[in-house]
C-alpha atoms as a PDB file:
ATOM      1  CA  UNK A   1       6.359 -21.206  15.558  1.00  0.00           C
ATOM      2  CA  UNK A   2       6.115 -18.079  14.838  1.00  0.00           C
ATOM      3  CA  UNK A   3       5.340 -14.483  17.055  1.00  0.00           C
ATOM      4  CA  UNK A   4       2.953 -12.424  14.592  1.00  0.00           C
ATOM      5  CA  UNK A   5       1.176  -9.880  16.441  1.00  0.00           C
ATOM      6  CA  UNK A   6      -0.941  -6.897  14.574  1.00  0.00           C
ATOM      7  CA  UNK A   7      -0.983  -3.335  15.766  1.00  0.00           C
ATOM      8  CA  UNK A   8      -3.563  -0.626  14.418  1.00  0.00           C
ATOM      9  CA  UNK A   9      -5.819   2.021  15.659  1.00  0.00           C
ATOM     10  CA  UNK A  10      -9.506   1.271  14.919  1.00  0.00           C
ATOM     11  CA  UNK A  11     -12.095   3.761  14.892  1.00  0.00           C
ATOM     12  CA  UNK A  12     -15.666   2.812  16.548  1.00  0.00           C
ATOM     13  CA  UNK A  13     -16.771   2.490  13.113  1.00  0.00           C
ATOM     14  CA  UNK A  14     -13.815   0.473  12.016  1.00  0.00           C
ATOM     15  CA  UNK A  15     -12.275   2.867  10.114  1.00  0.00           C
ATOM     16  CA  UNK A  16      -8.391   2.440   9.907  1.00  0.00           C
ATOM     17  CA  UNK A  17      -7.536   4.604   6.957  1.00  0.00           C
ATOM     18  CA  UNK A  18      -8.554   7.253   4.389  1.00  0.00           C
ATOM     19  CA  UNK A  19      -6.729   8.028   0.862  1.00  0.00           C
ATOM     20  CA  UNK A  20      -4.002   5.816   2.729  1.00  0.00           C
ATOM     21  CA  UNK A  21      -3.989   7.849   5.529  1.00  0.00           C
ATOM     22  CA  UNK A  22      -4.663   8.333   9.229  1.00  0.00           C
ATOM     23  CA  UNK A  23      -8.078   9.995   9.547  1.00  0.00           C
ATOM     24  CA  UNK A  24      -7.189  11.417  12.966  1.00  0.00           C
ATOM     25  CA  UNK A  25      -3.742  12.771  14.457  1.00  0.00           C
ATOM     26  CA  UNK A  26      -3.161  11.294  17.847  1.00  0.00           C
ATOM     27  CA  UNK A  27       0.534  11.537  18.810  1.00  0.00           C
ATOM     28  CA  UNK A  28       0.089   9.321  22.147  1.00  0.00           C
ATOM     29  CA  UNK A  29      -0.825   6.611  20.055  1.00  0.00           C
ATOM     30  CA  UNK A  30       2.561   6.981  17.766  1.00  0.00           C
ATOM     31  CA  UNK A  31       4.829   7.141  20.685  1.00  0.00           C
ATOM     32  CA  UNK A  32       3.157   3.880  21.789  1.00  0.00           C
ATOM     33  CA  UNK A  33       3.604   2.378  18.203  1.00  0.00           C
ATOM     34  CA  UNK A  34       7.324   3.648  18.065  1.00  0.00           C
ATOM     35  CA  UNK A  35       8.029   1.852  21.586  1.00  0.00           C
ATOM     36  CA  UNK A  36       6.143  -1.251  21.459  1.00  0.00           C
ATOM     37  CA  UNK A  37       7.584  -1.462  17.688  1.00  0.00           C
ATOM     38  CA  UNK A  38      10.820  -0.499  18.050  1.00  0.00           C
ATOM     39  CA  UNK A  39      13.384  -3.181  17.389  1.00  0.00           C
ATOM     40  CA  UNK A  40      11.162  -5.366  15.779  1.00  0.00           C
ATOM     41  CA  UNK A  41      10.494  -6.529  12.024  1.00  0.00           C
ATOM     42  CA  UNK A  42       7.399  -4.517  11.080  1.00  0.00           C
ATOM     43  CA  UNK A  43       5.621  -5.881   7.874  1.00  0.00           C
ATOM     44  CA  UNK A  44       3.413  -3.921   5.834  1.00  0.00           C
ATOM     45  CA  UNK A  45       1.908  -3.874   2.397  1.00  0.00           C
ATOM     46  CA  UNK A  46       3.660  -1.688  -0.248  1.00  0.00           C
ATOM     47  CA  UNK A  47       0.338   1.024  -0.233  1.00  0.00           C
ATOM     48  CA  UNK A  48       1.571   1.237   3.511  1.00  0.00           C
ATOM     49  CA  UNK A  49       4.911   1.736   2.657  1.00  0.00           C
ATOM     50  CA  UNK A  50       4.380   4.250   0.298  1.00  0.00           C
ATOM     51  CA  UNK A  51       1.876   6.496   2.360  1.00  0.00           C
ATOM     52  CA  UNK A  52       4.685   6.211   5.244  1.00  0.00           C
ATOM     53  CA  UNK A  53       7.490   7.123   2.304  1.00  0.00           C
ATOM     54  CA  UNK A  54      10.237   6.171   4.155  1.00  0.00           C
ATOM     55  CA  UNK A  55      11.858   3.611   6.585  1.00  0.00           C
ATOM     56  CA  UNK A  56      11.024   3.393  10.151  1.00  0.00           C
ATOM     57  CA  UNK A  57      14.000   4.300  12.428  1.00  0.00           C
ATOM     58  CA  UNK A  58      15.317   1.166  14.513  1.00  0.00           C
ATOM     59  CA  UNK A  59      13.189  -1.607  12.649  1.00  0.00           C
ATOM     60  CA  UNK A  60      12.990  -4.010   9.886  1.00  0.00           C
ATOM     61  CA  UNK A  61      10.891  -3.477   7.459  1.00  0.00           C
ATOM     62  CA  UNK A  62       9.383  -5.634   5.156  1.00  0.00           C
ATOM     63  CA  UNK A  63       7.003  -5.106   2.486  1.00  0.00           C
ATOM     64  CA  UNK A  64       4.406  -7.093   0.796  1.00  0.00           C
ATOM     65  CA  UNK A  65       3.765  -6.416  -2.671  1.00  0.00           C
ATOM     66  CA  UNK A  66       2.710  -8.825  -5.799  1.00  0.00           C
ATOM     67  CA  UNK A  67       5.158  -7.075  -7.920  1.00  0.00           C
ATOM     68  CA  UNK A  68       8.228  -8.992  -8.333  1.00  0.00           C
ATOM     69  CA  UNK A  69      10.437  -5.873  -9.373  1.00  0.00           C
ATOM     70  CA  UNK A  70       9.835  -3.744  -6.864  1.00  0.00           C
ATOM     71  CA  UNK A  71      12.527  -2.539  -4.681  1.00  0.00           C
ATOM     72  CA  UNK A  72      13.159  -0.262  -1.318  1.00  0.00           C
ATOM     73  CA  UNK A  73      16.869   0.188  -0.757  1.00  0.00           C
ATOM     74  CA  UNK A  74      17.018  -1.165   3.262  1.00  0.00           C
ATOM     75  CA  UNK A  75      13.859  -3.247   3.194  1.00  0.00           C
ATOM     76  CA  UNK A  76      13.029  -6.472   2.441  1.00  0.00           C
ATOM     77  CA  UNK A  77      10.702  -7.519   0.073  1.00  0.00           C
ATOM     78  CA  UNK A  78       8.320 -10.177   0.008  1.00  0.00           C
ATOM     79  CA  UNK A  79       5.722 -11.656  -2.214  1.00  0.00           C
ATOM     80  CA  UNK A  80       2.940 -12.634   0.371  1.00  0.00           C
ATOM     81  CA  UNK A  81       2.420 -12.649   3.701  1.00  0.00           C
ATOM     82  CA  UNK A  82       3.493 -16.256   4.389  1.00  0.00           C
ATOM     83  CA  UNK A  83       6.819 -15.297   3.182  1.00  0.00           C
ATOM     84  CA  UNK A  84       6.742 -12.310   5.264  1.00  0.00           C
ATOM     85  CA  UNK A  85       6.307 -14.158   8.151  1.00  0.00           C
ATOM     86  CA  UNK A  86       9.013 -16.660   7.585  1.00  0.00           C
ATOM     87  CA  UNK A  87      11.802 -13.475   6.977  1.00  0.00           C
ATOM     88  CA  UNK A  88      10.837 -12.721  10.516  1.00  0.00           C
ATOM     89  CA  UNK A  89      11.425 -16.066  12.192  1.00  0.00           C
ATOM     90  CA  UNK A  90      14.303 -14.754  14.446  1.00  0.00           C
ATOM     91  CA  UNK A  91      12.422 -12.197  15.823  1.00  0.00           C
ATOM     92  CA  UNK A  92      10.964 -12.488  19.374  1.00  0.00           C
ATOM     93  CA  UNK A  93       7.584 -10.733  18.022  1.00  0.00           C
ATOM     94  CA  UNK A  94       7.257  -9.245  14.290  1.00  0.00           C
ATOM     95  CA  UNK A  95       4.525  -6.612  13.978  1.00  0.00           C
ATOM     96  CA  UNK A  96       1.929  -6.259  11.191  1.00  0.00           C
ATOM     97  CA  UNK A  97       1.420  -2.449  10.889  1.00  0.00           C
ATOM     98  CA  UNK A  98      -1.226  -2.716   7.964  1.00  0.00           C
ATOM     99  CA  UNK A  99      -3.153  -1.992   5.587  1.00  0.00           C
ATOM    100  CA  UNK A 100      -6.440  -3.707   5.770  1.00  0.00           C
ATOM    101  CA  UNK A 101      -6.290  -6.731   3.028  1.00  0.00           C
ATOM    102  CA  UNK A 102      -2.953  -7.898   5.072  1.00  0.00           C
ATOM    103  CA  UNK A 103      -5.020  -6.893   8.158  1.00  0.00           C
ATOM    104  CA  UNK A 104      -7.978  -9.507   6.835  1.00  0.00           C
ATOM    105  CA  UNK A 105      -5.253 -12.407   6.155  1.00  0.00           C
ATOM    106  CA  UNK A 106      -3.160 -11.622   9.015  1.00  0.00           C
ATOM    107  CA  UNK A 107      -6.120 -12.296  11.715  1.00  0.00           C
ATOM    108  CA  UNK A 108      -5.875 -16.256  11.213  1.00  0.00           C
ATOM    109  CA  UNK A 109      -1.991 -16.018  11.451  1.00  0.00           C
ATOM    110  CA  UNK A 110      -1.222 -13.455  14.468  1.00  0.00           C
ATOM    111  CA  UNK A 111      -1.553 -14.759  18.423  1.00  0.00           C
ATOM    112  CA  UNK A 112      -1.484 -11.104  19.698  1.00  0.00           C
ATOM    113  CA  UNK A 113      -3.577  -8.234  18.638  1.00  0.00           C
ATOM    114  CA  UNK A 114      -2.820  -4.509  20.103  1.00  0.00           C
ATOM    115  CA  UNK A 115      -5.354  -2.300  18.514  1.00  0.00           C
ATOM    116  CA  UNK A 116      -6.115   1.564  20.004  1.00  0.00           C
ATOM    117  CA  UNK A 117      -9.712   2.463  20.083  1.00  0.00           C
ATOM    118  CA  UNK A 118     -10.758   5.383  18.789  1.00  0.00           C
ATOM    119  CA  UNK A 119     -13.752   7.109  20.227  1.00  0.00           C
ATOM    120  CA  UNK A 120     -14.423   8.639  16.653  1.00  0.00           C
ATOM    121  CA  UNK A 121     -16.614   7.698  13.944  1.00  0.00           C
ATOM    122  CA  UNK A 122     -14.331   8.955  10.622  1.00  0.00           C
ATOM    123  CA  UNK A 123     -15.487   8.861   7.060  1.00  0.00           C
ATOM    124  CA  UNK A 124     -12.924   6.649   5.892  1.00  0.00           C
ATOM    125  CA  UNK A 125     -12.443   4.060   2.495  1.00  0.00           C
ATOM    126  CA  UNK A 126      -9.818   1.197   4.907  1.00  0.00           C
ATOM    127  CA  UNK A 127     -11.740  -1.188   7.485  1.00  0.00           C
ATOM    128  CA  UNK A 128     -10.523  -3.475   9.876  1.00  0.00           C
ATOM    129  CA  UNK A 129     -12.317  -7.016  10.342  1.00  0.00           C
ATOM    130  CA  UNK A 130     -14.319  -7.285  13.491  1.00  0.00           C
ATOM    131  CA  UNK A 131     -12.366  -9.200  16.319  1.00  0.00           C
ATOM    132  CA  UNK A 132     -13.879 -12.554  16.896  1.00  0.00           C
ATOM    133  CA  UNK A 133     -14.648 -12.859  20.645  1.00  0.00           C
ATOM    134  CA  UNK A 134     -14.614 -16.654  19.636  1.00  0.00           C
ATOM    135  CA  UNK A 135     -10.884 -16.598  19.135  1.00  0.00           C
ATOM    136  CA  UNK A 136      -9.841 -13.671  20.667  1.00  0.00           C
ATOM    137  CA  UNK A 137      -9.361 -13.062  24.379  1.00  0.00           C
ATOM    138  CA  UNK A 138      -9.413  -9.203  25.485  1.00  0.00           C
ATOM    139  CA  UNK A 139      -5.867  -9.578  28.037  1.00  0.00           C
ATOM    140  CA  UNK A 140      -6.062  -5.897  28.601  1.00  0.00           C
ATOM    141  CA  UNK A 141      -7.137  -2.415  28.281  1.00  0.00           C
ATOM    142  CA  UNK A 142      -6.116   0.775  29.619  1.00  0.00           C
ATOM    143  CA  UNK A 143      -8.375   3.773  28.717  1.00  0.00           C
ATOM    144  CA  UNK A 144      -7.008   7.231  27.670  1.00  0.00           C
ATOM    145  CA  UNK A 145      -7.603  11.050  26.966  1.00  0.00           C
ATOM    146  CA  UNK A 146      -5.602  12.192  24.607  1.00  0.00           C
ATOM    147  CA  UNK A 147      -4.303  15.678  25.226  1.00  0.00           C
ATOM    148  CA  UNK A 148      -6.515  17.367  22.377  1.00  0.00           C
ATOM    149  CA  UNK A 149      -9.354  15.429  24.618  1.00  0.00           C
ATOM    150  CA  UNK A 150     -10.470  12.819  22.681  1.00  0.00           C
ATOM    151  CA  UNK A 151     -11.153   9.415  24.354  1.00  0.00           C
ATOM    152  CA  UNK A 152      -8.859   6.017  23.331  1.00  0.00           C
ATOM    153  CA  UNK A 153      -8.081   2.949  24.855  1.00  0.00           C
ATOM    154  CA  UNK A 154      -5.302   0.499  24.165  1.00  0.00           C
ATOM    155  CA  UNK A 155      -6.640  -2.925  24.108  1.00  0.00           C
ATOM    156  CA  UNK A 156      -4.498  -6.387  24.022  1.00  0.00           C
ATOM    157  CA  UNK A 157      -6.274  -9.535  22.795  1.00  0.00           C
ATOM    158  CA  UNK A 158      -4.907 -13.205  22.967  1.00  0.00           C
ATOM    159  CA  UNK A 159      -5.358 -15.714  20.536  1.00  0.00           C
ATOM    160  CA  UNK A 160      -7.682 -18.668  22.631  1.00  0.00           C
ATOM    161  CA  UNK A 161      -6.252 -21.646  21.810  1.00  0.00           C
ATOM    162  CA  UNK A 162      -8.820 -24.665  23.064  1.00  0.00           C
ATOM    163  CA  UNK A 163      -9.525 -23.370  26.399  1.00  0.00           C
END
């Protein structure tokens, strides 16, 4: 079995990203990725990757990408998410970190989500599904201001399983 969990900041309107970037600069909510993160396999898609430009400090990385030459010196590569996953079967929790098509496929496959709400309404071209309170089960939430003053909160959700 494995421990897939998916972390991203979602904007009220969904937004996640724009011109594979962060629409909003909230260094709280880094600090918290860095921590929870650290340690960890982090998988992301190679338009991720490449908008991060480097390697993330104290974790493995592994990239998703359909292109079977590509290559990042210190990552590993895989060809879909599946395979991903099964690269990270040692780890105690492995941490999808984005971008929104591997968001959309990783929802039926993670059984933890931590996503940071962000009490902004961004233009923004990356969306993240809607959370299905069907399957999901908010576990927690703290609520924040950040120190610029804009309002977050960092929600957990559980996977139900047949309660």
């Amino acid at each position: 079995m494995h421990n897939l969990s998916i972390i991203v900041a979602v904007a009220k309107n969904g937004v996640i990203g724009q011109n594979n970037a962060l629409p909003w600069h909230l260094p709280e909510d880094l600090k918290r990725f860095r921590l929870l993160t650290t340690g960890h396999h982090i998988i992301m898609g190679r338009k991720t990757y490449e908008s991060l430009g480097r390697l993330l400090p104290g974790r493995i990385t592994v990239i998703v990408t359909r292109n079977f030459t590509y290559k990042v010196e210190g990552a590993l590569i895989a060809h879909s998410l599946q395979a991903a996953i099964a690269l990270c079967q040692e780890d105690t929790e492995a941490f999808l970190i984005g971008g929104a098509e591997l968001y959309k496929s990783g929802l039926s496959l993670a059984n933890t989500l931590y996503i940071t709400e962000i009490d902004l309404t961004p233009v923004g071209d990356a969306y993240f599904p809607l959370v299905d309170a069907e399957l999901w089960k908010e576990s927690s939430r703290e609520m924040h201001i950040s120190e610029q003053g804009l309002s977050f909160s960092y929600v957990r959700y559980k996977r139900k399983y047949g309660e």
